[in-house]
Protein backbone atom coordinates (compact mmCIF):
# COMPACT_ATOMS: atom_id res chain seq x y z
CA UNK A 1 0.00 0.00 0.00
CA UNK A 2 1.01 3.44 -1.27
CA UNK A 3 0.88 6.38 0.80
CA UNK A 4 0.91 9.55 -1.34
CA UNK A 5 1.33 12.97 0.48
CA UNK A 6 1.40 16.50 -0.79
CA UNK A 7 3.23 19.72 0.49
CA UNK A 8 1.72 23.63 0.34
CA UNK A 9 4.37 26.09 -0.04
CA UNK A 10 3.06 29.16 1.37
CA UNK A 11 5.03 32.41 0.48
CA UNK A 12 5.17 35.18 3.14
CA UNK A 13 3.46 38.05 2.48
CA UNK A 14 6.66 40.42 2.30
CA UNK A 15 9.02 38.12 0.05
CA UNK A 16 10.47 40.05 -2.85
CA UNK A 17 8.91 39.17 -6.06
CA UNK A 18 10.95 37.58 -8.66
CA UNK A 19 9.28 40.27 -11.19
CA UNK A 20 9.95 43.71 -10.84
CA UNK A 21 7.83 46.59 -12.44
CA UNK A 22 8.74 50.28 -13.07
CA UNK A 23 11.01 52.43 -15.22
CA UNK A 24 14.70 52.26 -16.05
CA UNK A 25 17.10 54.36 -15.57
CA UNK A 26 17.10 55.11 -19.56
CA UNK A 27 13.32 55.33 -19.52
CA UNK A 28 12.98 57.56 -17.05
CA UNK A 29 15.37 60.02 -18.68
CA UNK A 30 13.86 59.99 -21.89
CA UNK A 31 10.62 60.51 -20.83
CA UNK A 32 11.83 63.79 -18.04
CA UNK A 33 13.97 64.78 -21.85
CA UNK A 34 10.41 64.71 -23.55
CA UNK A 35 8.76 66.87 -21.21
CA UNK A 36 10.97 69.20 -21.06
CA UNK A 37 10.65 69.54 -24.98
CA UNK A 38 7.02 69.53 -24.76
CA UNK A 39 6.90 72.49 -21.97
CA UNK A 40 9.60 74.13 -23.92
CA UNK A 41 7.08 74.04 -27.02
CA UNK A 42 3.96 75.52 -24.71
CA UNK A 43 6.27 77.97 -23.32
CA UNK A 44 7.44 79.65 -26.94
CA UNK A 45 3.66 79.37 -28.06
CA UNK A 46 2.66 80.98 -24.72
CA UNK A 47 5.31 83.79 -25.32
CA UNK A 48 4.42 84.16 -29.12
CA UNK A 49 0.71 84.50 -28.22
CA UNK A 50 1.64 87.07 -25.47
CA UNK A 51 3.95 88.75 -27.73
CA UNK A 52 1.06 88.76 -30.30
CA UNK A 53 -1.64 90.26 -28.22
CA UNK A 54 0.43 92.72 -26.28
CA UNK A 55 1.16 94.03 -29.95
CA UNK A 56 -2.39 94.54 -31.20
CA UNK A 57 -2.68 96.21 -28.39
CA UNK A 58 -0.13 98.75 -28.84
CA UNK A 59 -1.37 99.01 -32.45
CA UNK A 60 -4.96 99.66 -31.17
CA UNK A 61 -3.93 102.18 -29.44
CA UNK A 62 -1.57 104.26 -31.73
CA UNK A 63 -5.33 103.51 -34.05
CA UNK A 64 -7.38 105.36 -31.38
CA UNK A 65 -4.97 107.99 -31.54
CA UNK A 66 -4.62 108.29 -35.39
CA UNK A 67 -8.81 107.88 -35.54
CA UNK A 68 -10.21 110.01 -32.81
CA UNK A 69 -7.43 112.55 -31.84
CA UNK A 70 -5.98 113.88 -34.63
CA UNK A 71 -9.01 114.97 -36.58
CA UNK A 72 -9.88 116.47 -33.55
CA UNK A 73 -7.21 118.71 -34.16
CA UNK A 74 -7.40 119.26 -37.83
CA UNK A 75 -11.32 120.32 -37.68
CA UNK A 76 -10.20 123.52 -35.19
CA UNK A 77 -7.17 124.00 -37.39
CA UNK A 78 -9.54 124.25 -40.55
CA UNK A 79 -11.74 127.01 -38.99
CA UNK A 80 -8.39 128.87 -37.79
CA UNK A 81 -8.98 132.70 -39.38
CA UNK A 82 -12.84 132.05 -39.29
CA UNK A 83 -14.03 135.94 -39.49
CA UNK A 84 -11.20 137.52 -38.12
CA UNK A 85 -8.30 138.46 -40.11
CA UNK A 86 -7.90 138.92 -44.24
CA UNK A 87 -4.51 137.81 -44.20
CA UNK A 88 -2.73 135.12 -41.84
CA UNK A 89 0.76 136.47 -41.03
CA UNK A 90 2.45 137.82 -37.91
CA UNK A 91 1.21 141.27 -38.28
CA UNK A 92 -2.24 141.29 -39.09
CA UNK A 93 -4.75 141.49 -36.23
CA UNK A 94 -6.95 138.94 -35.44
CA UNK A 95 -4.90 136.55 -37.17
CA UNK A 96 -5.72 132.63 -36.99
CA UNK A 97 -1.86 131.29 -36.57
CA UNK A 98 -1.93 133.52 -33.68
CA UNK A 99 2.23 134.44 -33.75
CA UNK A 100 2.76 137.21 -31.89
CA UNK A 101 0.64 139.82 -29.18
CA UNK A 102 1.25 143.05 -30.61
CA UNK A 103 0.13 141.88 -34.20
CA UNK A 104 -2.31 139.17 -33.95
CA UNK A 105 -3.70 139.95 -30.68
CA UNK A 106 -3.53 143.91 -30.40
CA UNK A 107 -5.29 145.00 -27.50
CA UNK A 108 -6.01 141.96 -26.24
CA UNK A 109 -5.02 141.10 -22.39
CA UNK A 110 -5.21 137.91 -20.34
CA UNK A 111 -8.51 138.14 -17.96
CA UNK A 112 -5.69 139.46 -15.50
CA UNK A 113 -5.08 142.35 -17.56
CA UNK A 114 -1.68 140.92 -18.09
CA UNK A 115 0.03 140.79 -21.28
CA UNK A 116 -0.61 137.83 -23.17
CA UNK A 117 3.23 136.55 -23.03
CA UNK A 118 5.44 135.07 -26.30
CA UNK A 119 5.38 131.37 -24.49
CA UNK A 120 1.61 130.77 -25.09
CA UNK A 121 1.48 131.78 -28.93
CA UNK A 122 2.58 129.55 -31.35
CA UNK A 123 6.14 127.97 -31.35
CA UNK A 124 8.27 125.97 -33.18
CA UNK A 125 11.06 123.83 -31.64
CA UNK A 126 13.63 126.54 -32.88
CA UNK A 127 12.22 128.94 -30.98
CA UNK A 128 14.65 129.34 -27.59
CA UNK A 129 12.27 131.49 -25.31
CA UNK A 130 10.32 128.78 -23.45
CA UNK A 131 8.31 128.79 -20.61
CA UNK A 132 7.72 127.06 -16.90
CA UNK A 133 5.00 125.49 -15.32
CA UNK A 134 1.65 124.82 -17.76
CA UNK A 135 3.68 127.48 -20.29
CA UNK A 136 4.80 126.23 -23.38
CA UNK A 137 8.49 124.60 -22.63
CA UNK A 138 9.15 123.05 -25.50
CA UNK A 139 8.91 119.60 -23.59
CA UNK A 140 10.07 116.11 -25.72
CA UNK A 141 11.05 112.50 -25.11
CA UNK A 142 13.10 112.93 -27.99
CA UNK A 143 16.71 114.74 -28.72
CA UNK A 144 14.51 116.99 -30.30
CA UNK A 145 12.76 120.42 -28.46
CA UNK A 146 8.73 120.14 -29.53
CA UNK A 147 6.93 122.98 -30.58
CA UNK A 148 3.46 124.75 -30.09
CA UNK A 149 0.53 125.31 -32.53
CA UNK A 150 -1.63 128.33 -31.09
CA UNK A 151 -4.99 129.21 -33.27
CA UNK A 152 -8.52 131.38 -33.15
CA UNK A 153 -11.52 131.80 -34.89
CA UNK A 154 -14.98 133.09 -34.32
CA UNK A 155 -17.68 130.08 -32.87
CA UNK A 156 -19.86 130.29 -36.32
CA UNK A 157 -22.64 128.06 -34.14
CA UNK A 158 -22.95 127.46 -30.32
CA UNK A 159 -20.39 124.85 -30.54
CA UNK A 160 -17.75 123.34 -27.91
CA UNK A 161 -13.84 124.48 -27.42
CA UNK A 162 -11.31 121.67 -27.27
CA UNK A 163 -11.61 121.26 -23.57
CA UNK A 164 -15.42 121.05 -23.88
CA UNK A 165 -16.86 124.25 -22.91
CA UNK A 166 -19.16 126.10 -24.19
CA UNK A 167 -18.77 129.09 -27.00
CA UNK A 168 -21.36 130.96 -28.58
CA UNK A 169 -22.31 131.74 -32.16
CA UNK A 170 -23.95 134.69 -33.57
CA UNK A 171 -26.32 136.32 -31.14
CA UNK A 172 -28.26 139.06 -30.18
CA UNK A 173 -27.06 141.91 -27.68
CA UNK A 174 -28.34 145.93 -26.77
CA UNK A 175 -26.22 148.51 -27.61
CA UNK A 176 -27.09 151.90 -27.00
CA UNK A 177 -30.54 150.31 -26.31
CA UNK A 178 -30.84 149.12 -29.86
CA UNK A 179 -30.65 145.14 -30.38
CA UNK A 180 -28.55 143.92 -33.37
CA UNK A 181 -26.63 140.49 -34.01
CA UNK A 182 -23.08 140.18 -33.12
CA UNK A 183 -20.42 137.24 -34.55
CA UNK A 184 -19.57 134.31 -32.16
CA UNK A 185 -17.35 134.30 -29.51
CA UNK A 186 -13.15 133.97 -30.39
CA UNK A 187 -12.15 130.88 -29.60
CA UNK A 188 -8.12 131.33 -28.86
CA UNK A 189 -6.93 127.37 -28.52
CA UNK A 190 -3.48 126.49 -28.20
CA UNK A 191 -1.82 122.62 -28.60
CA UNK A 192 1.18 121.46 -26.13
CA UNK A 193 3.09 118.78 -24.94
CA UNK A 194 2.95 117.98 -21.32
CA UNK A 195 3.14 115.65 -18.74
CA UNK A 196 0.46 114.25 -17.05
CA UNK A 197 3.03 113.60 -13.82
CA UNK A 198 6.03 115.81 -13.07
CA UNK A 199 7.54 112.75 -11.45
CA UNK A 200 7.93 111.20 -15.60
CA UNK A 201 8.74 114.13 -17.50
CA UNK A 202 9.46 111.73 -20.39
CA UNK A 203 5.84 110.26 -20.60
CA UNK A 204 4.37 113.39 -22.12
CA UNK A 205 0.66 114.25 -23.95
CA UNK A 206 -0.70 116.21 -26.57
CA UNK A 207 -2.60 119.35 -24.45
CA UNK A 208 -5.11 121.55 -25.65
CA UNK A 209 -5.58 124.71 -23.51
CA UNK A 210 -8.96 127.02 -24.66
CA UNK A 211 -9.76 130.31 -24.18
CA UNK A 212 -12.70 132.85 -25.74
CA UNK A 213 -12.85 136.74 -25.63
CA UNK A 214 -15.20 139.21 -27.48
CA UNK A 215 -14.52 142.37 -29.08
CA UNK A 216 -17.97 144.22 -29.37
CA UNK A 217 -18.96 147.02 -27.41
CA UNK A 218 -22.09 146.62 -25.71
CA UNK A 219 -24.75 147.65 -23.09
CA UNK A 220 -24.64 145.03 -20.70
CA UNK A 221 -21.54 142.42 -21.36
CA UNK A 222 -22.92 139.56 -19.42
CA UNK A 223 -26.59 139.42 -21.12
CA UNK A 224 -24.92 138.39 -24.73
CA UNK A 225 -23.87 134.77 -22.58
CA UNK A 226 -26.09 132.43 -21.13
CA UNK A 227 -25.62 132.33 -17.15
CA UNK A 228 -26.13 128.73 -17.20
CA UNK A 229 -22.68 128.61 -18.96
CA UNK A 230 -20.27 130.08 -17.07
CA UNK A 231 -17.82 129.40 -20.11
CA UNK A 232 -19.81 132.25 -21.82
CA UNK A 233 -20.45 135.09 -19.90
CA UNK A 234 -17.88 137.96 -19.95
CA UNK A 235 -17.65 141.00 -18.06
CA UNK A 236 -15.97 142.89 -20.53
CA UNK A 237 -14.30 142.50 -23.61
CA UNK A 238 -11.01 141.95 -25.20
CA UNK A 239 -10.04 140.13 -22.09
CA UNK A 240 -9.53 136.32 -22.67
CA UNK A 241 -11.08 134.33 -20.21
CA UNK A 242 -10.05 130.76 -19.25
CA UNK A 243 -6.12 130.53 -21.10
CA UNK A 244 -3.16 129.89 -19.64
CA UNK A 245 -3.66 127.33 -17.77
CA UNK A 246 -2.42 123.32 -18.58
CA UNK A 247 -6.22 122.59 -20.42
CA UNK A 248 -7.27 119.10 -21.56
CA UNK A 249 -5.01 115.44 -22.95
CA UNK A 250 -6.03 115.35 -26.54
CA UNK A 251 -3.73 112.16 -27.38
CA UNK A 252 -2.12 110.51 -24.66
CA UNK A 253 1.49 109.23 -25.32
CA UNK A 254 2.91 111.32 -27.45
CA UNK A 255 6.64 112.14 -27.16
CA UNK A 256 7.42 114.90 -29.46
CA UNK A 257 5.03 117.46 -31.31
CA UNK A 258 6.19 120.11 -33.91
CA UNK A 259 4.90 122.12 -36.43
CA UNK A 260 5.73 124.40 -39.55
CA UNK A 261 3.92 127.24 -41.20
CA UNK A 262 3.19 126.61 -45.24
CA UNK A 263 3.32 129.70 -47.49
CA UNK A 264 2.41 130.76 -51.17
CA UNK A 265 4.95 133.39 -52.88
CA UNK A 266 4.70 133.58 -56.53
CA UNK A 267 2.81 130.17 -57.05
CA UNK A 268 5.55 128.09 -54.63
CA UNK A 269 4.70 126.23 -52.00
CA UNK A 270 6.91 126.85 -48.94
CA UNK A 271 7.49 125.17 -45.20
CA UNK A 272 8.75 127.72 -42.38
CA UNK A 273 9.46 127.06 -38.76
CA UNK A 274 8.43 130.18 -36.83
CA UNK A 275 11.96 131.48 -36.15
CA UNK A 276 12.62 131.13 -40.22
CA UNK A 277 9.32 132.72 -41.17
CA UNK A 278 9.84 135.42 -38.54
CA UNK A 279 13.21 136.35 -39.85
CA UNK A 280 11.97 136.87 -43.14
CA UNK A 281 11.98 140.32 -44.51
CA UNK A 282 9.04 139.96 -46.91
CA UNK A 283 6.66 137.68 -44.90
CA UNK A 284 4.00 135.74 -47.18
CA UNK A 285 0.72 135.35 -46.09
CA UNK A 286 0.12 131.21 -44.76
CA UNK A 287 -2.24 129.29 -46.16
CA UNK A 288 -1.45 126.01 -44.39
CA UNK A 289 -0.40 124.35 -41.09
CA UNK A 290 1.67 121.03 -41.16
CA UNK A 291 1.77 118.80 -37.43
CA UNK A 292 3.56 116.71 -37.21
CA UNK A 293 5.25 114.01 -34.37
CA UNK A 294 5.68 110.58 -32.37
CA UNK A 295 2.74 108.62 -30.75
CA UNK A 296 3.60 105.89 -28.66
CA UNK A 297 1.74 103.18 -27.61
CA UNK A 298 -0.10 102.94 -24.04
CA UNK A 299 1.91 99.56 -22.88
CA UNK A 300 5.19 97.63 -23.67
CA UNK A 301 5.52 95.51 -26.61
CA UNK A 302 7.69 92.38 -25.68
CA UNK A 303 9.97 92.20 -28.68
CA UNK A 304 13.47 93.47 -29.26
CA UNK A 305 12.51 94.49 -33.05
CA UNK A 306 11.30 98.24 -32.25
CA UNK A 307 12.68 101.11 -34.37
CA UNK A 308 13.69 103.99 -31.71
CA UNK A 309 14.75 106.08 -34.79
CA UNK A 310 12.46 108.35 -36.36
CA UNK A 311 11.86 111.36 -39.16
CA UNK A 312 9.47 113.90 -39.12
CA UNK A 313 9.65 116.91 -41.52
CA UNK A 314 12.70 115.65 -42.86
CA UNK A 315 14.33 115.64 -38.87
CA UNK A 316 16.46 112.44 -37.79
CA UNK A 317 14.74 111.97 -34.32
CA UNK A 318 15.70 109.23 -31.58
CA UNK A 319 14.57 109.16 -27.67
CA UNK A 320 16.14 111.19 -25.02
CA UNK A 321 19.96 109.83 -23.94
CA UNK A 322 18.27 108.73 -20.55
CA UNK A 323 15.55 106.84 -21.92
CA UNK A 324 15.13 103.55 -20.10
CA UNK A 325 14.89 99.97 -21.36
CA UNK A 326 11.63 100.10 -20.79
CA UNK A 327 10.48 103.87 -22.63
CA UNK A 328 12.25 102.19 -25.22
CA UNK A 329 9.88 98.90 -25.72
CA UNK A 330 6.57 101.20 -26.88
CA UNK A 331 5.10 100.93 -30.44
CA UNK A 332 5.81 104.42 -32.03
CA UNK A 333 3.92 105.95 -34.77
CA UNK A 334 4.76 109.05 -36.90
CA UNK A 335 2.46 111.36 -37.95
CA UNK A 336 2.38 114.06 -40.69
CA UNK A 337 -0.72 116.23 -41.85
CA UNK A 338 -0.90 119.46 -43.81
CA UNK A 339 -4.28 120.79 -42.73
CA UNK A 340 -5.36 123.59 -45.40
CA UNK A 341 -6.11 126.76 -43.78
CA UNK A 342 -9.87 127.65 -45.40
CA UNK A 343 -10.45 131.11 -44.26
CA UNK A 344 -6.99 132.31 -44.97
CA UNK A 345 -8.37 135.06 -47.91
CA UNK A 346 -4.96 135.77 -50.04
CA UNK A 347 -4.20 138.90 -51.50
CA UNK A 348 -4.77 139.14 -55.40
């Protein structure tokens, strides 16, 4: 008889298996070399997309600029001389490139009764009298001194100045107890570079500081406004109320501003700065106003490919010597428009 027995091998729990799972040494640095690669690939899309959006932004804005601001400017250029003067030069009163005080604004005073000083009339970067404060300083972020375009012309409507107040058109007033009709208001308007904070004088925007006077006699000067309008009512005339001071941003980021005076003399066509036309000893009457400058965008651009070299009316401009790396990383746009002066009336 056979006895047949049988054994159970029973392994402990914690024995080491004979088969071992996991990575090797070689696949675990290929796969840490792939992801690496892969985030490397997210990051430059992440960066080009950044780069990409943080341009259209700076292009939107130099857009705004271009679209809304500047013809703001050339419509009050284009009624410059609007019945007032019947020739535009430096001499005749009342005229709409408003050069100097004892020519184009004869008789005329600040509200103050102060004379109406050189630094708030029109100015061309050649012109080495500047001003302090909210004057006319010929401020720039460029190696370039910016200048000042200063202009006036009766309201033909009720219409608004640049900083949005008020003028009057035509309108009745009582003199001598008889009513008759009277022209609009003179709108005086002069465009600046500034800065919005004296702590970055090198982050500077296009001003516009208005003014208005009248030149009618009358009975009563404060019944030909409306005393809802404080912007209208005068207390006497040939006084300008309301100029001087720093006014209203037309563009914002703009780093250098300039303009020149155009002339017809015998059938040519020619471009002054103020100091040139000044020193001229037969002065021809000006037909036209060119501006012209740099706008820079409202943030930085992440890209090293940005041109900090410009030219405006023929002018190599580059930023200030102390620009920093990062005044240096804005979209710039340059700008130049001839604006036709319509109510300059030449001479036959």
């Amino acid at each position: 008889m056979s006895v047949s027995s049988s054994y159970i091998s029973i392994k402990p729990a914690n024995a080491p298996s004979k088969i071992q799972q996991g990575f090797t040494l070689v696949e675990l640095m290929i796969s840490l070399v792939l992801g690496l690669l892969i985030s490397a690939a997210v990051m430059q899309v992440y960066m080009a997309n950044v780069r990409s959006v943080t341009l259209q932004d700076a292009g939107s804005s130099l857009i705004d600029s271009n679209v809304f601001g500047i013809p703001i400017i050339e419509d009050h250029i284009r009624l410059a001389n609007l019945g007032l003067a019947g020739k535009v030069n430096d001499t005749s009163e009342g005229s709409g490139i408003v050069l100097t005080e004892t020519g184009n604004l004869k008789g005329i005073k600040l509200i103050d009764g102060k004379t109406i000083p050189l630094v708030l009339l029109t100015n061309t970067g050649d012109v080495t009298e500047v001003g302090t404060g909210d004057q006319w300083a010929a401020k720039t972020a460029t190696n370039t001194p910016s200048g000042q375009l200063t202009i006036q012309f009766r309201a033909p409507q009720d219409m608004y100045d640049c900083e949005g107040n008020l003028a009057l058109g035509p309108r009745e007033i009582s003199l001598n107890k008889v009513k008759k009709i009277i022209d609009g208001q003179i709108i005086i308007e002069r465009y600046y570079l500034n800065a919005q904070d004296s702590s970055k004088p090198n982050q500077l925007s296009l001003y516009c500081d208005a003014g208005k006077y009248i030149t009618e006699d009358m009975d009563k000067y404060a019944d030909q406004g409306r005393a809802d309008k404080l912007s209208t009512v005068f207390l006497n005339k040939n006084l300008i109320k309301d100029f001087g001071d720093k006014g209203q941003v037309i563009i914002q980021n703009m780093d250098y501003f300039d303009i020149l005076l155009g002339t017809k003399d015998d059938n040519n066509i020619r471009y002054y700065t103020v100091k040139q036309y000044k020193d001229l000893v037969k002065k021809p009457e000006i037909i036209s106003a060119k501006i012209g400058g740099i706008i820079s965008s409202n943030n930085v651009v992440q890209t090293s490919e940005l041109n900090n070299k410009f030219s405006v009316f023929g002018k190599s401009i580059t930023l200030k010597a102390d620009a920093t790396d990062v005044e240096k990383k804005y979209l710039r746009f340059v700008f130049q428009n001839e604006i036709a002066l319509r109510n300059a009336r030449q001479s036959l």
